[in-house]
C-alpha atoms as a PDB file:
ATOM      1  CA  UNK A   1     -42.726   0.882  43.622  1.00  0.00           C
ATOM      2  CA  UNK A   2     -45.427   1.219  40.792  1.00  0.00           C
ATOM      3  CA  UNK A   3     -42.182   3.018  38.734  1.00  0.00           C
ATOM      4  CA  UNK A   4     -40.556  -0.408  38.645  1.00  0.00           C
ATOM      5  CA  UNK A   5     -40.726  -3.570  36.621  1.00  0.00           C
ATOM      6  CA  UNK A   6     -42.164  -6.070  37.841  1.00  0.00           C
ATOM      7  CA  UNK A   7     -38.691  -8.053  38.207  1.00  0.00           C
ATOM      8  CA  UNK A   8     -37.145  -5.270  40.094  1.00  0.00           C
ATOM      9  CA  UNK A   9     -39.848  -5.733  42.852  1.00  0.00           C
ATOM     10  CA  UNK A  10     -39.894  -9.112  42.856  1.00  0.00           C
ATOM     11  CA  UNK A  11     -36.197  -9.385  43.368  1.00  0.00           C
ATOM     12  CA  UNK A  12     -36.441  -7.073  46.447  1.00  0.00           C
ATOM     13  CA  UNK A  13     -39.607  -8.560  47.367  1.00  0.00           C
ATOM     14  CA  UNK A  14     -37.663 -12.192  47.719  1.00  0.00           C
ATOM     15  CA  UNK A  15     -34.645 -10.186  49.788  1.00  0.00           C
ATOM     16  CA  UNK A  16     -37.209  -8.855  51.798  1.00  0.00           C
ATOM     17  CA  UNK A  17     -39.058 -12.170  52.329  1.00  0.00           C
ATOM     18  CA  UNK A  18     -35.881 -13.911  53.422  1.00  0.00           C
ATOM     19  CA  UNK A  19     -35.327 -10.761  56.620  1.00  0.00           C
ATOM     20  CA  UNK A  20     -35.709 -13.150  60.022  1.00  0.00           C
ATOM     21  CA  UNK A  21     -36.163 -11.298  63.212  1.00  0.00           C
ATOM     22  CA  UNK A  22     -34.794 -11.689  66.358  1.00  0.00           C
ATOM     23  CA  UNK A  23     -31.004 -12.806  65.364  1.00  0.00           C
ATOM     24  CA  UNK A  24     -28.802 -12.591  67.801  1.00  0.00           C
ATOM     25  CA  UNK A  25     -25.346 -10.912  67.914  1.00  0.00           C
ATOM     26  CA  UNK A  26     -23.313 -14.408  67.390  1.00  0.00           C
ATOM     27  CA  UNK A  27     -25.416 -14.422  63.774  1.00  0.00           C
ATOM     28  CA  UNK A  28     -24.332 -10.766  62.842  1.00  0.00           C
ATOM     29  CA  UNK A  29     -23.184 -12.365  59.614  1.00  0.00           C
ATOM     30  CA  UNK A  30     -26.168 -13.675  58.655  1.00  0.00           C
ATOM     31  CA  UNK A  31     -27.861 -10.346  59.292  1.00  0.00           C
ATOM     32  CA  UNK A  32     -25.095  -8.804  57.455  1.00  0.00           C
ATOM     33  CA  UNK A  33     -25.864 -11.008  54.561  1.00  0.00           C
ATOM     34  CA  UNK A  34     -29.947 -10.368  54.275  1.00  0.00           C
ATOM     35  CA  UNK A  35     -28.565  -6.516  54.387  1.00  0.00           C
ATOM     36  CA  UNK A  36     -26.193  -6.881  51.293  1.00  0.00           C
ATOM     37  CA  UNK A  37     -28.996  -9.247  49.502  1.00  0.00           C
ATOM     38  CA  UNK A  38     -31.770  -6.354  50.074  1.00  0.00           C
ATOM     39  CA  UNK A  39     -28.838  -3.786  48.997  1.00  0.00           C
ATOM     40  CA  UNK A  40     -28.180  -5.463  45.928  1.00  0.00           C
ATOM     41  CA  UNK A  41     -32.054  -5.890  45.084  1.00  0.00           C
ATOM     42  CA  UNK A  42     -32.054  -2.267  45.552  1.00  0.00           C
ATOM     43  CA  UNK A  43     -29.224  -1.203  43.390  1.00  0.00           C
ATOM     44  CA  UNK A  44     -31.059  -3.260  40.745  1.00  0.00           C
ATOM     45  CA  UNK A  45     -34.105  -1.762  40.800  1.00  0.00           C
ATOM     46  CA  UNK A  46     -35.105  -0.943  37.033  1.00  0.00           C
ATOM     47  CA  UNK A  47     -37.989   1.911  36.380  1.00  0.00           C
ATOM     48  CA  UNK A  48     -40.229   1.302  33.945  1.00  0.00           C
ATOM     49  CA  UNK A  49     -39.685   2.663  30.564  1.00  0.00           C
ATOM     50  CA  UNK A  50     -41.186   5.990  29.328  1.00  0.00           C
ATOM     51  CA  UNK A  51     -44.545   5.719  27.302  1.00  0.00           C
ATOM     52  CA  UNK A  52     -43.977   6.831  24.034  1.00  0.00           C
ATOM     53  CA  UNK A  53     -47.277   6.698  22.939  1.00  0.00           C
ATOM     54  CA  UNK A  54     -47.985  11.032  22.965  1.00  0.00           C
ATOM     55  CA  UNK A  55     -44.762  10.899  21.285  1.00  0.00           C
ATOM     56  CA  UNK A  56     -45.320   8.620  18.500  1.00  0.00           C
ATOM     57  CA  UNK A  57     -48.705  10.607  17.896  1.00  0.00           C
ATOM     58  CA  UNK A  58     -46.333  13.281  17.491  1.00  0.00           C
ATOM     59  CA  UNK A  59     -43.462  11.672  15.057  1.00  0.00           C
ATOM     60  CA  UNK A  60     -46.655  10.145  13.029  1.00  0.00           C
ATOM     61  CA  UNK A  61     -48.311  13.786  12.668  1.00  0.00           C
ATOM     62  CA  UNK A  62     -44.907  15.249  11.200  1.00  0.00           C
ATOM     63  CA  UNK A  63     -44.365  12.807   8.938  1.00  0.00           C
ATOM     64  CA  UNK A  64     -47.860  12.976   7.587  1.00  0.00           C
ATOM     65  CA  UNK A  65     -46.298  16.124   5.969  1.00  0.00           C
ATOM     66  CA  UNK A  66     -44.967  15.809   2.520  1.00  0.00           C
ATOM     67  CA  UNK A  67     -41.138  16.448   2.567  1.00  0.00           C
ATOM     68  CA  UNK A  68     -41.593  17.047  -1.317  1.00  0.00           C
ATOM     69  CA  UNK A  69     -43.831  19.896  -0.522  1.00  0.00           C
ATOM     70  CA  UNK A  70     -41.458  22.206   2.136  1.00  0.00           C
ATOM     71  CA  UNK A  71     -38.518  24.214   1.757  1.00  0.00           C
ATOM     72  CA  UNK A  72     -37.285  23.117   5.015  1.00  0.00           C
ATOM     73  CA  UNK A  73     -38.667  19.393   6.097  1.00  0.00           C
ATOM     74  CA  UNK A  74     -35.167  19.185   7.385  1.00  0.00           C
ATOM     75  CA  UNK A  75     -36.158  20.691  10.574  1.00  0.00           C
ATOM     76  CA  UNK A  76     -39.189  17.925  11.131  1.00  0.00           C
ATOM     77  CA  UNK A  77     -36.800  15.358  10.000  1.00  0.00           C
ATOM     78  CA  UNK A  78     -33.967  16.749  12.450  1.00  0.00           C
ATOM     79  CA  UNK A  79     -36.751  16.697  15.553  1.00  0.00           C
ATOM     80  CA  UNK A  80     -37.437  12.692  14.686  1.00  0.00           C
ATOM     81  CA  UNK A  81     -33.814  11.671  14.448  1.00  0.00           C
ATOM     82  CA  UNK A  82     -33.090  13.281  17.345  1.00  0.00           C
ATOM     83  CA  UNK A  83     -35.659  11.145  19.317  1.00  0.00           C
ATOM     84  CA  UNK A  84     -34.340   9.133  22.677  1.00  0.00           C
ATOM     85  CA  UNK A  85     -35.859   6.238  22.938  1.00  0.00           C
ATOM     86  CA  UNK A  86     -33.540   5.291  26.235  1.00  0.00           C
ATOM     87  CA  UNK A  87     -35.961   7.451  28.608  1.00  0.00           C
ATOM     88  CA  UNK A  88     -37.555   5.930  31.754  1.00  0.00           C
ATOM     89  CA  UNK A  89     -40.961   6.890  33.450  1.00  0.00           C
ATOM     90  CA  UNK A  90     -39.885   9.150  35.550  1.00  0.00           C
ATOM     91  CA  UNK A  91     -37.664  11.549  32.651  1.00  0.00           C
ATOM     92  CA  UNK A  92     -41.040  13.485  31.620  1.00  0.00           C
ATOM     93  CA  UNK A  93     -39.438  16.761  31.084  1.00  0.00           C
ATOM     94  CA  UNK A  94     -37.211  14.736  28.455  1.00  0.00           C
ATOM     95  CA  UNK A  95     -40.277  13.193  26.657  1.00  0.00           C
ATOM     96  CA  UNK A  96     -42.205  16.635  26.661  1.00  0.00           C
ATOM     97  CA  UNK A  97     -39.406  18.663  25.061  1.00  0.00           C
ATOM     98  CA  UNK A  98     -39.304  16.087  22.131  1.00  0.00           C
ATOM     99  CA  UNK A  99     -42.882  16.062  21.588  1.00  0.00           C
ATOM    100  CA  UNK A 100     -42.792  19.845  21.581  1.00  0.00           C
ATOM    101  CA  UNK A 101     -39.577  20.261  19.519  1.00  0.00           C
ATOM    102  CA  UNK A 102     -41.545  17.814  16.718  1.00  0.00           C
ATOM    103  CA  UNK A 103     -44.548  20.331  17.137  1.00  0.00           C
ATOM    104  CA  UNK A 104     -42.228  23.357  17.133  1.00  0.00           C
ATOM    105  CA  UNK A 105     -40.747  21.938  13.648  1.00  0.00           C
ATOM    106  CA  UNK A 106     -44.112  21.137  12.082  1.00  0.00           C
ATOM    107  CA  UNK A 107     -44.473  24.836  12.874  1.00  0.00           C
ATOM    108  CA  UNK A 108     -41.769  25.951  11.104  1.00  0.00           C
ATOM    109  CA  UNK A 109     -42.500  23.979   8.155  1.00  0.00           C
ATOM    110  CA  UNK A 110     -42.643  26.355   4.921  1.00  0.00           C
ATOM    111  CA  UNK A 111     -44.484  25.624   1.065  1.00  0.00           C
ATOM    112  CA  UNK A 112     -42.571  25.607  -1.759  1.00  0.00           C
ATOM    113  CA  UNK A 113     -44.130  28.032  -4.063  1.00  0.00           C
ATOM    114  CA  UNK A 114     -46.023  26.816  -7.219  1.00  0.00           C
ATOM    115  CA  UNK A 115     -44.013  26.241 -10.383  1.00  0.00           C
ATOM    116  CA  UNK A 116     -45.287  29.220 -12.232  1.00  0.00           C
ATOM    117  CA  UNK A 117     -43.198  28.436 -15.203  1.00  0.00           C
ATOM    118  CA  UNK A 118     -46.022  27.264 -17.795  1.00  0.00           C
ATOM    119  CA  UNK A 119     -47.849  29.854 -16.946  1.00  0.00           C
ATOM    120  CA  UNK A 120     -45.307  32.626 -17.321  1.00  0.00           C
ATOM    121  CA  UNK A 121     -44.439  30.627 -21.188  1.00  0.00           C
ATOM    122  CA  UNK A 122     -48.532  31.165 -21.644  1.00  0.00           C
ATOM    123  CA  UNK A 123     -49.101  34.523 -20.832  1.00  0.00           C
ATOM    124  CA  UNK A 124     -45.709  35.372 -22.819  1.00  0.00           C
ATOM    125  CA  UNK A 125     -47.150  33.667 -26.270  1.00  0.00           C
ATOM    126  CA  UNK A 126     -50.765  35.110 -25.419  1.00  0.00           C
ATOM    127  CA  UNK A 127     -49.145  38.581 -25.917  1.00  0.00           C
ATOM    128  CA  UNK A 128     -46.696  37.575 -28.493  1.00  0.00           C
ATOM    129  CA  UNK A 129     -50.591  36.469 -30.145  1.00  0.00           C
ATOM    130  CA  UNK A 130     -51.401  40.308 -30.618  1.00  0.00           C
ATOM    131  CA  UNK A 131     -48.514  42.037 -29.906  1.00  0.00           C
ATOM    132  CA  UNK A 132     -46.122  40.948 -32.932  1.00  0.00           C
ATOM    133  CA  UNK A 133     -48.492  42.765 -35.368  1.00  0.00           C
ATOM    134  CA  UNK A 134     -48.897  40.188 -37.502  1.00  0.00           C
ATOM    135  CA  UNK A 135     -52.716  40.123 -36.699  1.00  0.00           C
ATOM    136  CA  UNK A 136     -54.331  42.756 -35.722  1.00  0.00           C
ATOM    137  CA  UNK A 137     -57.410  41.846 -32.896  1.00  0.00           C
ATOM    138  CA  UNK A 138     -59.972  43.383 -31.680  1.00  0.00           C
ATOM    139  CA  UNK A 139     -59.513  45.259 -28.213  1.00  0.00           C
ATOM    140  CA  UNK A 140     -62.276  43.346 -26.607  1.00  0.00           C
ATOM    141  CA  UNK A 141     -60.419  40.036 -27.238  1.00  0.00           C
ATOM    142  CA  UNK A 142     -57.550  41.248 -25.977  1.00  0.00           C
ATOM    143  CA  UNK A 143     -58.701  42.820 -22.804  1.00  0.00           C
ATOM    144  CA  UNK A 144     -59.977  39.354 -22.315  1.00  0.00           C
ATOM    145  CA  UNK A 145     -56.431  37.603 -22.646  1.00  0.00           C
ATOM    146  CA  UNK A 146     -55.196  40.507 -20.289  1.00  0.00           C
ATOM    147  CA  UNK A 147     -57.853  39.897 -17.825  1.00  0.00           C
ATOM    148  CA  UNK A 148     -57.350  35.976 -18.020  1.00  0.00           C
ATOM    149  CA  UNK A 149     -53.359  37.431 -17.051  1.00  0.00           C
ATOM    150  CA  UNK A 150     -54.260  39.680 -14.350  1.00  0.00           C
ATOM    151  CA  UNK A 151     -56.402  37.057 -12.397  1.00  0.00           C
ATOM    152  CA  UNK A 152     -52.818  35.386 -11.494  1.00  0.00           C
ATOM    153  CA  UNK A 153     -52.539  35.117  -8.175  1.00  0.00           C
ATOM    154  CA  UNK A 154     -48.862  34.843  -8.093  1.00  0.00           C
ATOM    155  CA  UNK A 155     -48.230  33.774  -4.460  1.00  0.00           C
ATOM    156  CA  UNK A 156     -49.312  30.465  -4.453  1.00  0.00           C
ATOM    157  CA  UNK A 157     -47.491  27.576  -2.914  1.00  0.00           C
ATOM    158  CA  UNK A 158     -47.252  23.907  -4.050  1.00  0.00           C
ATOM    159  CA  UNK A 159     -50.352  22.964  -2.704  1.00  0.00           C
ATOM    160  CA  UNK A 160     -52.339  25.166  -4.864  1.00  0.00           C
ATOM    161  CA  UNK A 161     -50.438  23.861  -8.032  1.00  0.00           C
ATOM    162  CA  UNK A 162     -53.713  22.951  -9.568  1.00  0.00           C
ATOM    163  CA  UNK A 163     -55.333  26.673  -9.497  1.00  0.00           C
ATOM    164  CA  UNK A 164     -52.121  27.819 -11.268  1.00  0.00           C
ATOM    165  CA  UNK A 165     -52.469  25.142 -13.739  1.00  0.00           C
ATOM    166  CA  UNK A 166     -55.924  26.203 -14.511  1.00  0.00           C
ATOM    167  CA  UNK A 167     -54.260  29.953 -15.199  1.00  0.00           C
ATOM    168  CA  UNK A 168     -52.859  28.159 -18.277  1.00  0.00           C
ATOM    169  CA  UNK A 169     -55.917  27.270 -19.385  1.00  0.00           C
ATOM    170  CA  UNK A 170     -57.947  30.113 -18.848  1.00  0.00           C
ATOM    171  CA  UNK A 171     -55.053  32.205 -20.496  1.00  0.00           C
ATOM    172  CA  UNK A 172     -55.118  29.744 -23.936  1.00  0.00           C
ATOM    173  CA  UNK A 173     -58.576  29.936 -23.547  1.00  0.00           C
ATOM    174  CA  UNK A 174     -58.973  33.748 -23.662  1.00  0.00           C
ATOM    175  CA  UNK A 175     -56.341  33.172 -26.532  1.00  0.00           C
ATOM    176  CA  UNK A 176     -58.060  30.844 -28.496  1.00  0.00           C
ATOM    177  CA  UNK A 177     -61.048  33.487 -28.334  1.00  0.00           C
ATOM    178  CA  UNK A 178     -58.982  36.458 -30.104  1.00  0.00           C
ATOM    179  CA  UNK A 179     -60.712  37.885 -32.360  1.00  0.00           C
ATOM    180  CA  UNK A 180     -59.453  39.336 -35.670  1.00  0.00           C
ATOM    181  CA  UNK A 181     -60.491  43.153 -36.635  1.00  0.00           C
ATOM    182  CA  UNK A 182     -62.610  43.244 -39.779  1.00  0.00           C
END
């Protein structure tokens, strides 16, 4: 009975409680009605509802992702919404297929890439710098701007935003050191 509230078992408890022995046939409806009282007591018998505390822990860890961040947060967001909070103690294999189905989308979960954009305008201008003619630089100076270029790492995702940013830098950097040819 430990699956029950506590109302359920008190309810049958009180049916129970009001069973006397020894009745004779002549009170056959009295014993018929102690029956149909401990029946209905029965029939009412509520289980406890699931704990949803592994489950929250769950739901919490998704959504500590950034949605901003992922191509496809859908998925974590589908898993959540598709929580059932209606389960009772004994539906287990219910709550353990949500929990996994929010770890299964956390899984899935994929990075935007970083916005390479600035650094793409940078490198373009650093070579427009010496390329155009209009200066001529000394090759030193320029093997710096193209080594400042070929550092890119150009797979980076959104979390690494930052280390492209600094790209920029390092690229105006190796710009601002050109060197003109004497």
């Amino acid at each position: 009975l430990t699956d029950f509230t506590n109302e359920s078992v008190e309810r049958l408890d009180l049916a129970i409680s009001k069973v006397v022995a020894g009745y004779t046939k002549d009170r056959q409806a009295a014993v018929d009605a102690m029956e149909a009282e401990i029946r209905d007591a029965l029939d009412k018998m509520e289980l406890l509802p699931a704990d949803y505390s592994d489950l929250e822990a769950a739901k919490a860890y998704a959504q500590s992702f950034n949605p901003e961040e992922y191509s496809n947060y859908k998925v974590v967001q589908d898993a959540i919404d598709a929580i059932n909070y209606d389960l009772n103690c004994r539906q287990t294999e219910e709550m353990e297929a949500q929990i996994a189905a929010i770890y299964n989308a956390v899984k899935e979960l994929t990075l935007l890439p970083a916005d390479y954009t600035k650094v793409k305008e940078a490198r373009d201008n650093a070579r427009y710098a010496y390329a155009n003619g209009e200066f001529e630089y000394t090759a030193e100076s320029i093997q710096a701007v193209e080594d400042a270029i070929a550092a890119i790492n150009w797979d980076l995702d959104i979390q690494h935003q930052s280390e492209v940013d600094a790209y920029i830098v390092a690229i105006n950097q190796a710009v601002a050191g050109l060197k003109y040819v004497r």
